[in-house]
Each structure stands twice: as structure tokens, then as C-alpha cells.
PDB file of N, CA and C in Angstrom:
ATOM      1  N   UNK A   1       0.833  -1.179   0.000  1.00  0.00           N
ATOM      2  CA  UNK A   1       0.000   0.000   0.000  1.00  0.00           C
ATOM      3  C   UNK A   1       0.884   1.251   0.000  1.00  0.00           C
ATOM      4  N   UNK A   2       0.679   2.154  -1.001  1.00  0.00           N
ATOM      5  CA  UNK A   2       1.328   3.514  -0.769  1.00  0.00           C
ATOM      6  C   UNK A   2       1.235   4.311   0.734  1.00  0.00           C
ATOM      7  N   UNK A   3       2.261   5.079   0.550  1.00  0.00           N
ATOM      8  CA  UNK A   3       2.066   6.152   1.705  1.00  0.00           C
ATOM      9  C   UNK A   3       1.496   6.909   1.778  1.00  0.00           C
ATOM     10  N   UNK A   4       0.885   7.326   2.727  1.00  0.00           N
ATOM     11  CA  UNK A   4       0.121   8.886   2.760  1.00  0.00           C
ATOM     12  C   UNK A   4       0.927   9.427   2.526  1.00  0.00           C
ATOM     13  N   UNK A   5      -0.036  11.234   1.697  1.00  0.00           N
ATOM     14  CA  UNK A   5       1.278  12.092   1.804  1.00  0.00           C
ATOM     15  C   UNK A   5       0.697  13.187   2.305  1.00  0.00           C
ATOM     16  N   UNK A   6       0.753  14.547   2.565  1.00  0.00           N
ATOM     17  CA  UNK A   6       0.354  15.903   2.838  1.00  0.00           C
ATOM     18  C   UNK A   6       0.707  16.588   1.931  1.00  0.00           C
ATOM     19  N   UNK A   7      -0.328  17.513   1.710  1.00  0.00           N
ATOM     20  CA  UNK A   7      -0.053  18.431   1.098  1.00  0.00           C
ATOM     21  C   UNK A   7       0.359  19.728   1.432  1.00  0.00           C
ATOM     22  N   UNK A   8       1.648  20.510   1.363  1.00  0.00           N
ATOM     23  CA  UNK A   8       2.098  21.735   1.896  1.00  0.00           C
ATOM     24  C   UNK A   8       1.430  23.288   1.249  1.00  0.00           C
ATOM     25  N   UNK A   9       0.599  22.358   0.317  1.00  0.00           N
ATOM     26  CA  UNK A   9      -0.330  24.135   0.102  1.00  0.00           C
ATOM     27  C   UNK A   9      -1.669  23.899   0.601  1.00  0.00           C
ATOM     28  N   UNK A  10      -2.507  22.656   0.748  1.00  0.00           N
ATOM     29  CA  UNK A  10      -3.895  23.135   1.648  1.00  0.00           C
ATOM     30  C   UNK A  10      -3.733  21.907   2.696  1.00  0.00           C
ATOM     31  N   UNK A  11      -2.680  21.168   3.234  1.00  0.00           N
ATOM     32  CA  UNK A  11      -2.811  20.419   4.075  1.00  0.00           C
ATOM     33  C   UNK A  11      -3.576  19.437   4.104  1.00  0.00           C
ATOM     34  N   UNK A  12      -4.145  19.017   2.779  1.00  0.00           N
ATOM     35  CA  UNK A  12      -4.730  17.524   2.509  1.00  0.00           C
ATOM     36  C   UNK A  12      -3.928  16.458   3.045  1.00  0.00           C
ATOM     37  N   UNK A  13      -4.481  15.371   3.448  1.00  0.00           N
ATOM     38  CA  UNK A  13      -3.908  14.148   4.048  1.00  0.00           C
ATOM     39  C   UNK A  13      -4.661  13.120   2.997  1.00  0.00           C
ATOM     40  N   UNK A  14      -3.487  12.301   2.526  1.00  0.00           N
ATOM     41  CA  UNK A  14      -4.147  11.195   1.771  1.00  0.00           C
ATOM     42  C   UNK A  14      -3.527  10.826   0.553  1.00  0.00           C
ATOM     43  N   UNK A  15      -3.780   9.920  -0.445  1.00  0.00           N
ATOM     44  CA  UNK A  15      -3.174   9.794  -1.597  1.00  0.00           C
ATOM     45  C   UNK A  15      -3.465  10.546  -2.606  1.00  0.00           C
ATOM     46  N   UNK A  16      -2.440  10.536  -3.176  1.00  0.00           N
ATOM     47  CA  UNK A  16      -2.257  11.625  -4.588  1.00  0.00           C
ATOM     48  C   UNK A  16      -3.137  11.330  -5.833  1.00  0.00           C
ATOM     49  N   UNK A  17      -3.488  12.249  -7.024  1.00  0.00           N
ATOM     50  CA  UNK A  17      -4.187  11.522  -8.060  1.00  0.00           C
ATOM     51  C   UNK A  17      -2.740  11.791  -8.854  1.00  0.00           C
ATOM     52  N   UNK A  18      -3.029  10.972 -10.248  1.00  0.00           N
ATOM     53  CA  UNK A  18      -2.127  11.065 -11.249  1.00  0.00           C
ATOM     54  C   UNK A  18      -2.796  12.037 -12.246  1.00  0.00           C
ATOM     55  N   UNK A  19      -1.874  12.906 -12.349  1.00  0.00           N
ATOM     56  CA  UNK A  19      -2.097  14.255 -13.433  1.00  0.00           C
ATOM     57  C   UNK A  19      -1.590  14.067 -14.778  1.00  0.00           C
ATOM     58  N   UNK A  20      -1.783  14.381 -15.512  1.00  0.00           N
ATOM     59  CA  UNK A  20      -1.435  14.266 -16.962  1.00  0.00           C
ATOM     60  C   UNK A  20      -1.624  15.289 -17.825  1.00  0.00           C
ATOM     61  N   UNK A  21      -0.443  16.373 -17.729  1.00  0.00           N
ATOM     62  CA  UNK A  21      -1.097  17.674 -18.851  1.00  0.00           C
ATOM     63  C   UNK A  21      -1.318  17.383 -20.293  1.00  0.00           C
ATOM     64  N   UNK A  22      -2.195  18.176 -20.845  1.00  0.00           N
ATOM     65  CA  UNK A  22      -2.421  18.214 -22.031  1.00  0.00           C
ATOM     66  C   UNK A  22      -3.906  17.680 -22.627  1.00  0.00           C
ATOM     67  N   UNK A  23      -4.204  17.114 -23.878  1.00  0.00           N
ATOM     68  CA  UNK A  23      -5.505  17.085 -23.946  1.00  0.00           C
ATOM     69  C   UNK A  23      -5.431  15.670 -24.630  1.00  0.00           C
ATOM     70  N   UNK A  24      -6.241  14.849 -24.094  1.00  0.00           N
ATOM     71  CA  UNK A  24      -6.432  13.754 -24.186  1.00  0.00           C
ATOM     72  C   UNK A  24      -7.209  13.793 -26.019  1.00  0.00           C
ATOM     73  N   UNK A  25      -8.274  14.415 -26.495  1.00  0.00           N
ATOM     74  CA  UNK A  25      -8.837  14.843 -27.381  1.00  0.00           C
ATOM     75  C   UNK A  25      -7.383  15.195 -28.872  1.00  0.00           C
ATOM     76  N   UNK A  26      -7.058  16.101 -28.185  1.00  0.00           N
ATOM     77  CA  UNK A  26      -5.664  17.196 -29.036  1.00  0.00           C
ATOM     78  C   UNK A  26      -5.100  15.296 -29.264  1.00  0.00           C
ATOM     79  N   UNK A  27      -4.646  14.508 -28.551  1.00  0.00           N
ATOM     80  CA  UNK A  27      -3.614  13.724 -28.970  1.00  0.00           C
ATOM     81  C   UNK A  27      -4.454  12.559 -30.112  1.00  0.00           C
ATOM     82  N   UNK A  28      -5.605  12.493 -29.632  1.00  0.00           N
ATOM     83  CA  UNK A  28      -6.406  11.447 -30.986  1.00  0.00           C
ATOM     84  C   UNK A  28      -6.355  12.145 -31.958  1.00  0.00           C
ATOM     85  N   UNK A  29      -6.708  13.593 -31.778  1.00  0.00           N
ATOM     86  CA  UNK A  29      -6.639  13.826 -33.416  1.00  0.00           C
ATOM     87  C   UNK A  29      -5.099  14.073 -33.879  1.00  0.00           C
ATOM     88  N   UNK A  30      -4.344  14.498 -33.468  1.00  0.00           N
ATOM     89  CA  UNK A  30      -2.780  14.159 -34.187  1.00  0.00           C
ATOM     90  C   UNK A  30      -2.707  12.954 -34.595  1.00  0.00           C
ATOM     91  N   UNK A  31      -3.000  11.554 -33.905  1.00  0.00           N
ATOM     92  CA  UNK A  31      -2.659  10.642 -33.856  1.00  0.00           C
ATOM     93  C   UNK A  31      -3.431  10.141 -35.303  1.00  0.00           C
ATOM     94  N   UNK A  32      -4.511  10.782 -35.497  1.00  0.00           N
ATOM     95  CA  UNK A  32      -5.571   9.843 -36.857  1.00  0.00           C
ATOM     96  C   UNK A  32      -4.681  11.033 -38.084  1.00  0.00           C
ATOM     97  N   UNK A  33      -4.833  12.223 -38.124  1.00  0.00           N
ATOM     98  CA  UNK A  33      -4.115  13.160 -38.860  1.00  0.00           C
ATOM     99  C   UNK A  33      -2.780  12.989 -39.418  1.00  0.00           C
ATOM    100  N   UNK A  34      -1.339  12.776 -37.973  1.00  0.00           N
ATOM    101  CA  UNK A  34      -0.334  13.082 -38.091  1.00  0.00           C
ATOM    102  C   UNK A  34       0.296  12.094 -37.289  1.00  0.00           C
ATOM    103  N   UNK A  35       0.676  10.965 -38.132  1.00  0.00           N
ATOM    104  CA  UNK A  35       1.240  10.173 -36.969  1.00  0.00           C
ATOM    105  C   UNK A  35       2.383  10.877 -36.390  1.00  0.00           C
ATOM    106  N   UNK A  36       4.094  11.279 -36.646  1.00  0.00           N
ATOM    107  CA  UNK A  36       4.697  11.465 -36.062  1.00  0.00           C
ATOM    108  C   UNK A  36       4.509  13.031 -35.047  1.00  0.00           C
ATOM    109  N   UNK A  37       3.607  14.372 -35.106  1.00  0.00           N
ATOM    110  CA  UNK A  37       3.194  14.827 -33.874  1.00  0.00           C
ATOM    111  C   UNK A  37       2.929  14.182 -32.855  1.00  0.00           C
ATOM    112  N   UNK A  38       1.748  13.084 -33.457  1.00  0.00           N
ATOM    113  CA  UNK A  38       1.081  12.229 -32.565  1.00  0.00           C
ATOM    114  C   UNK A  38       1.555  11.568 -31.610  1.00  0.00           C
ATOM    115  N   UNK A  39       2.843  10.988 -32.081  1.00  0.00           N
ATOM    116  CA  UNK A  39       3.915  10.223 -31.051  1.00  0.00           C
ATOM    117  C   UNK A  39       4.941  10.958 -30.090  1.00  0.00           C
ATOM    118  N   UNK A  40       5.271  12.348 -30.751  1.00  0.00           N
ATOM    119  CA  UNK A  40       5.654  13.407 -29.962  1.00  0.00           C
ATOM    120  C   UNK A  40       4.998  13.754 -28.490  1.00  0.00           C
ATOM    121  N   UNK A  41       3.827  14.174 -29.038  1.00  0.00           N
ATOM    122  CA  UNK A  41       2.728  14.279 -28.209  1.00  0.00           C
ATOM    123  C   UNK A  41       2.254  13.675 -27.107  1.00  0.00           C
ATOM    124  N   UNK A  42       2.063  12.256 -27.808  1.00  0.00           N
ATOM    125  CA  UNK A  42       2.141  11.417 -26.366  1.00  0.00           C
ATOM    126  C   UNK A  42       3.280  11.083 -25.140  1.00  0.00           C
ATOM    127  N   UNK A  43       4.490  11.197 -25.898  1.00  0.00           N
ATOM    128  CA  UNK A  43       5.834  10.838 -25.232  1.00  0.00           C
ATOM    129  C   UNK A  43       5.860  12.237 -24.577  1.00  0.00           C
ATOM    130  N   UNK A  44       5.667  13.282 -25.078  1.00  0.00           N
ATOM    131  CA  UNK A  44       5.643  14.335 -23.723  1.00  0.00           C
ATOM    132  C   UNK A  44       4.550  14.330 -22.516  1.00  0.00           C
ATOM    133  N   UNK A  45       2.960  13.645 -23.459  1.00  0.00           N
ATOM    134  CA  UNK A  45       2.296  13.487 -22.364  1.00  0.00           C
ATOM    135  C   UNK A  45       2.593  12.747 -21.373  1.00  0.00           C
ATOM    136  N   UNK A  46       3.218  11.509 -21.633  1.00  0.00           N
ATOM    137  CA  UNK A  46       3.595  10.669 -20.266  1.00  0.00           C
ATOM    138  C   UNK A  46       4.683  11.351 -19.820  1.00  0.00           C
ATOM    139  N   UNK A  47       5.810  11.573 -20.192  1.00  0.00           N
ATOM    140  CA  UNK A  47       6.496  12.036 -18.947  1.00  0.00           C
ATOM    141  C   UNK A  47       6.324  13.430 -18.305  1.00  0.00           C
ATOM    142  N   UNK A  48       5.341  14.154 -18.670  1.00  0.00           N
ATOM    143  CA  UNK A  48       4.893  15.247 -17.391  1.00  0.00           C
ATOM    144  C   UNK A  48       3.650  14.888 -16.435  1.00  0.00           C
ATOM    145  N   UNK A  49       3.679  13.291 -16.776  1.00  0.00           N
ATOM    146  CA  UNK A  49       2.604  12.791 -15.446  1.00  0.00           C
ATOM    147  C   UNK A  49       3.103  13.641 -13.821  1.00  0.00           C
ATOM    148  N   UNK A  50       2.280  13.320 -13.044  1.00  0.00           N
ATOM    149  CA  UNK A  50       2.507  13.692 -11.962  1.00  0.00           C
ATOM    150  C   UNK A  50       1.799  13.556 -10.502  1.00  0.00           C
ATOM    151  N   UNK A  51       2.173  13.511  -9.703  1.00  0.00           N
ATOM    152  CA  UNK A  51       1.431  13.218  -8.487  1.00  0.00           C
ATOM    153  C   UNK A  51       0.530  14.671  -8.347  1.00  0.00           C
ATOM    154  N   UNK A  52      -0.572  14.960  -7.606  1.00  0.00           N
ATOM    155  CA  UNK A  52      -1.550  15.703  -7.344  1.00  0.00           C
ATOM    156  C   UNK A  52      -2.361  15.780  -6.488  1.00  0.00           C
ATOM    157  N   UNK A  53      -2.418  16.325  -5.541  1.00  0.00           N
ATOM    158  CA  UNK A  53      -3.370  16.989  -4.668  1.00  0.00           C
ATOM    159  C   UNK A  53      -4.846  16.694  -5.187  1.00  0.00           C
ATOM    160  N   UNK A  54      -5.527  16.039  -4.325  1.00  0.00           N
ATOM    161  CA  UNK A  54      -6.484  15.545  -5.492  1.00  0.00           C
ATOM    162  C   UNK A  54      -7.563  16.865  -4.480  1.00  0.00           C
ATOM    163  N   UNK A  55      -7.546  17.263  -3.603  1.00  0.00           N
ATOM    164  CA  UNK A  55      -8.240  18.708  -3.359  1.00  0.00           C
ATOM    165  C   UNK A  55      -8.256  19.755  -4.249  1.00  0.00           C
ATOM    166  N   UNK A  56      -7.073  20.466  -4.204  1.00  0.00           N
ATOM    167  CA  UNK A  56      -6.556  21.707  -4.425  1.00  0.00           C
ATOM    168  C   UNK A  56      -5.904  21.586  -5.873  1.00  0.00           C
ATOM    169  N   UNK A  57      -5.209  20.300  -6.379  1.00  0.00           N
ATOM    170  CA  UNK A  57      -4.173  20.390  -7.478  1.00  0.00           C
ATOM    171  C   UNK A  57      -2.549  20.533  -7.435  1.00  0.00           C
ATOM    172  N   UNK A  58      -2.386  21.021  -6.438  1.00  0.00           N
ATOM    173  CA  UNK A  58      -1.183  21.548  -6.270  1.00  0.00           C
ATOM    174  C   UNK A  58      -0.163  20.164  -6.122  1.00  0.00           C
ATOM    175  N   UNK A  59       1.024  20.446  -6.959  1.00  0.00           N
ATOM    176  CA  UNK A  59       2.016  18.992  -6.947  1.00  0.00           C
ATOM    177  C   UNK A  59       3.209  19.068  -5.552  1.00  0.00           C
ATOM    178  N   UNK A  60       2.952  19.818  -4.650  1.00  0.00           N
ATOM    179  CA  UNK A  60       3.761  19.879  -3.956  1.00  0.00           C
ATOM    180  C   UNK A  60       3.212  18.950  -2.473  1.00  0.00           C
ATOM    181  N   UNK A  61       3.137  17.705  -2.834  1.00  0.00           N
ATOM    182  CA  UNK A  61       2.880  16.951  -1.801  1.00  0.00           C
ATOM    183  C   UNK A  61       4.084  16.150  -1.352  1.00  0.00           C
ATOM    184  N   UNK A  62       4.331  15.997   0.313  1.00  0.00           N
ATOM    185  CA  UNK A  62       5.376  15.377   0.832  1.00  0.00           C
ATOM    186  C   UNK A  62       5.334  14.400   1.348  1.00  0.00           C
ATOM    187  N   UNK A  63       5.868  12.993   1.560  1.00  0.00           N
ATOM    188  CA  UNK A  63       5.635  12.028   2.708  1.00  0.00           C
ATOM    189  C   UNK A  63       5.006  12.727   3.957  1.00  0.00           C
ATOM    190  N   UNK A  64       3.910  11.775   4.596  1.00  0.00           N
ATOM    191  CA  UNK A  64       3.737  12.127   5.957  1.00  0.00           C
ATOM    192  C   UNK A  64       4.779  12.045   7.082  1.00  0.00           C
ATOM    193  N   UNK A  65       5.333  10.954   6.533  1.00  0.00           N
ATOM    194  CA  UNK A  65       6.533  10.604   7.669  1.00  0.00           C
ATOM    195  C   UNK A  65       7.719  11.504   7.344  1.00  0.00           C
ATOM    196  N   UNK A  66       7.853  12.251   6.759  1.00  0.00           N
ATOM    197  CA  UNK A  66       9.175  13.092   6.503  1.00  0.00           C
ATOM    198  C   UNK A  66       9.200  14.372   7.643  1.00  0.00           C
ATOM    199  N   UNK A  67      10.121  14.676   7.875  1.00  0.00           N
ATOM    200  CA  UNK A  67      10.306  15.634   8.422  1.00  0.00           C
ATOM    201  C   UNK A  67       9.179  16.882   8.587  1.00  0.00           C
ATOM    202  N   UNK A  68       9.238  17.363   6.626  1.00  0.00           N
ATOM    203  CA  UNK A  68       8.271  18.672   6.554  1.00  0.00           C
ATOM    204  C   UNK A  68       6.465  18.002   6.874  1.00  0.00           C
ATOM    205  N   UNK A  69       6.456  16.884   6.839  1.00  0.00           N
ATOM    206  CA  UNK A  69       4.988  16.234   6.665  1.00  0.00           C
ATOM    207  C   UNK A  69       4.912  16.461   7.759  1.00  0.00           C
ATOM    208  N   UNK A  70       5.466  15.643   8.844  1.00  0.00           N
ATOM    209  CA  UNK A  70       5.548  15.443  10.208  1.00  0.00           C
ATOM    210  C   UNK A  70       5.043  16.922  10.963  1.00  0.00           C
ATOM    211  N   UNK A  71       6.489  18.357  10.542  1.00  0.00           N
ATOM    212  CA  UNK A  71       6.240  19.212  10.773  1.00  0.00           C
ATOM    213  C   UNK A  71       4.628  20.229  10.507  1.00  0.00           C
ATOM    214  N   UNK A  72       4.378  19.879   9.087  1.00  0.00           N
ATOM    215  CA  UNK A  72       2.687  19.966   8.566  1.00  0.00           C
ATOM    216  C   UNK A  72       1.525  19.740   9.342  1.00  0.00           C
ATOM    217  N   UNK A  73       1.912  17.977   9.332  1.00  0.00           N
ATOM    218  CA  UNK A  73       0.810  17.686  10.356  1.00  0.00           C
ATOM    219  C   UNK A  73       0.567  18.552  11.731  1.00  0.00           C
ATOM    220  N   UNK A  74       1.380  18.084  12.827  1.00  0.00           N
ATOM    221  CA  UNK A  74       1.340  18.969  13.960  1.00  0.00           C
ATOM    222  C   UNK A  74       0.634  20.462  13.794  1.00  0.00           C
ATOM    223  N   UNK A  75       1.320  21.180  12.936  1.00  0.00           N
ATOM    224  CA  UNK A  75       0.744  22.818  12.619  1.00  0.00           C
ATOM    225  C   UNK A  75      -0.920  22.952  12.201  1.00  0.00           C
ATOM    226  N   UNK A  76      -0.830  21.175  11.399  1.00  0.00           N
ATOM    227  CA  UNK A  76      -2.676  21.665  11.282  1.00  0.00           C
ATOM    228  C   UNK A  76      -3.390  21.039  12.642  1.00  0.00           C
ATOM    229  N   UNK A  77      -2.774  19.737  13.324  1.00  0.00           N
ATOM    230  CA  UNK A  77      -3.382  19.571  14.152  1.00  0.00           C
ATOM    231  C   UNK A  77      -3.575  20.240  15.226  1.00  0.00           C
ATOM    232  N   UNK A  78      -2.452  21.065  15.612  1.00  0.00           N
ATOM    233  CA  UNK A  78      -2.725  22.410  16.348  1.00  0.00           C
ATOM    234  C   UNK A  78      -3.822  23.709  16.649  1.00  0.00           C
ATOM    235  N   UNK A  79      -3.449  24.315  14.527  1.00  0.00           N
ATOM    236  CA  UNK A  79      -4.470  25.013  14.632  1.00  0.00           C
ATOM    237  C   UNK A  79      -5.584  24.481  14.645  1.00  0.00           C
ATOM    238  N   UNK A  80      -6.180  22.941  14.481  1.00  0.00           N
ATOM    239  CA  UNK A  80      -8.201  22.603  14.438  1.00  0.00           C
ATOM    240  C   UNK A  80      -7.895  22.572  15.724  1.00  0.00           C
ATOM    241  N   UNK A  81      -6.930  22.256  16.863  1.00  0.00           N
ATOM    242  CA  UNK A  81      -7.336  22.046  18.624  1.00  0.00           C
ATOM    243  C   UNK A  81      -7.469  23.315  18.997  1.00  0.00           C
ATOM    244  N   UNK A  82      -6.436  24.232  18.103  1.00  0.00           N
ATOM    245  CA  UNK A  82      -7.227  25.813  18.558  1.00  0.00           C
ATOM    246  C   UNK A  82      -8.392  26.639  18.363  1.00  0.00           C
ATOM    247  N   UNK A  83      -9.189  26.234  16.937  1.00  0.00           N
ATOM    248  CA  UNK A  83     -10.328  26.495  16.718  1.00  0.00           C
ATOM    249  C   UNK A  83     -11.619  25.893  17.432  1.00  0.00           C
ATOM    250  N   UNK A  84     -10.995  24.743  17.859  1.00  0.00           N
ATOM    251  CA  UNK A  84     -12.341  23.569  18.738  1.00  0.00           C
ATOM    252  C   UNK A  84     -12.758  24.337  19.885  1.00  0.00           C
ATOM    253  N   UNK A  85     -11.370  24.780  20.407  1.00  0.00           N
ATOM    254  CA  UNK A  85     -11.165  25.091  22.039  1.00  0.00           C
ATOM    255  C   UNK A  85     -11.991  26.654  22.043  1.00  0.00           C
ATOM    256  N   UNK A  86     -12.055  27.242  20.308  1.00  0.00           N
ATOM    257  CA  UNK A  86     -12.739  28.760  20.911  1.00  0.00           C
ATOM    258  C   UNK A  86     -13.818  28.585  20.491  1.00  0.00           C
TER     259      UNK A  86
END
């Protein structure tokens, strides 16, 4: 099973989605049109896959167990014990 991770821009806890820029659409039609764009196209689409914040979007997610996660966690679990408490 993967690791959790956090996210350091909205503090999501949980697993990542897989991102894939570009247009899924844009690459069929190169592909029926133009074969060699087409293959361009795709070979850039896979390698700017990416892990994702499946909240917010943002790719800057860290292990929970790492240091900055660790540090993350605590800061949010902090501030919800400070909002409970007022």
C-alpha cells in the first residue's frame, strides 16, 4: 500500500491523483491526422505525469513521515485544537 502524503499548500492528508497535462482529445486527433506529432505528443504526455493533490491540485505533496509532513501535520493539528477550544 502507498504512503500517505500531505499536502504543503492546503494540508490535505491522503493519496495523490495522477495528473497528466495536455488534452487527451488534441492527442487522438494528431494521432488519426499526423502520426509522427502524434507520437511526440504522447511521449511528452507521459512524462509530465505527476502526483496531485487531489483537493486543491497543487504537486507539492510530501511524505507524511518526513520531516516537513511530520512538521505539517502537527501545525494543522494544532491550529483545528485551537479552533475547537474557541
Amino acid at each position: 500500500m502507498a504512503k500517505e502524503l500531505i499536502c504543503t499548500n492546503c494540508g490535505y492528508i491522503g493519496h495523490p491523483k495522477k495528473v497528466t497535462k495536455g488534452s487527451f482529445f488534441m492527442e487522438v486527433i494528431l494521432w488519426f491526422l499526423f502520426i509522427v506529432p502524434g507520437i511526440i505528443y504522447s511521449i511528452w504526455r507521459l512524462t509530465t505525469r505527476y502526483n496531485a493533490c487531489p483537493f486543491c491540485g497543487a504537486s507539492n505533496m510530501v511524505p507524511l513521515d518526513s520531516p516537513m509532513g511530520k512538521k505539517l501535520a502537527a501545525e494543522i493539528q494544532s491550529s483545528s485544537a485551537s479552533t475547537s477550544e474557541a
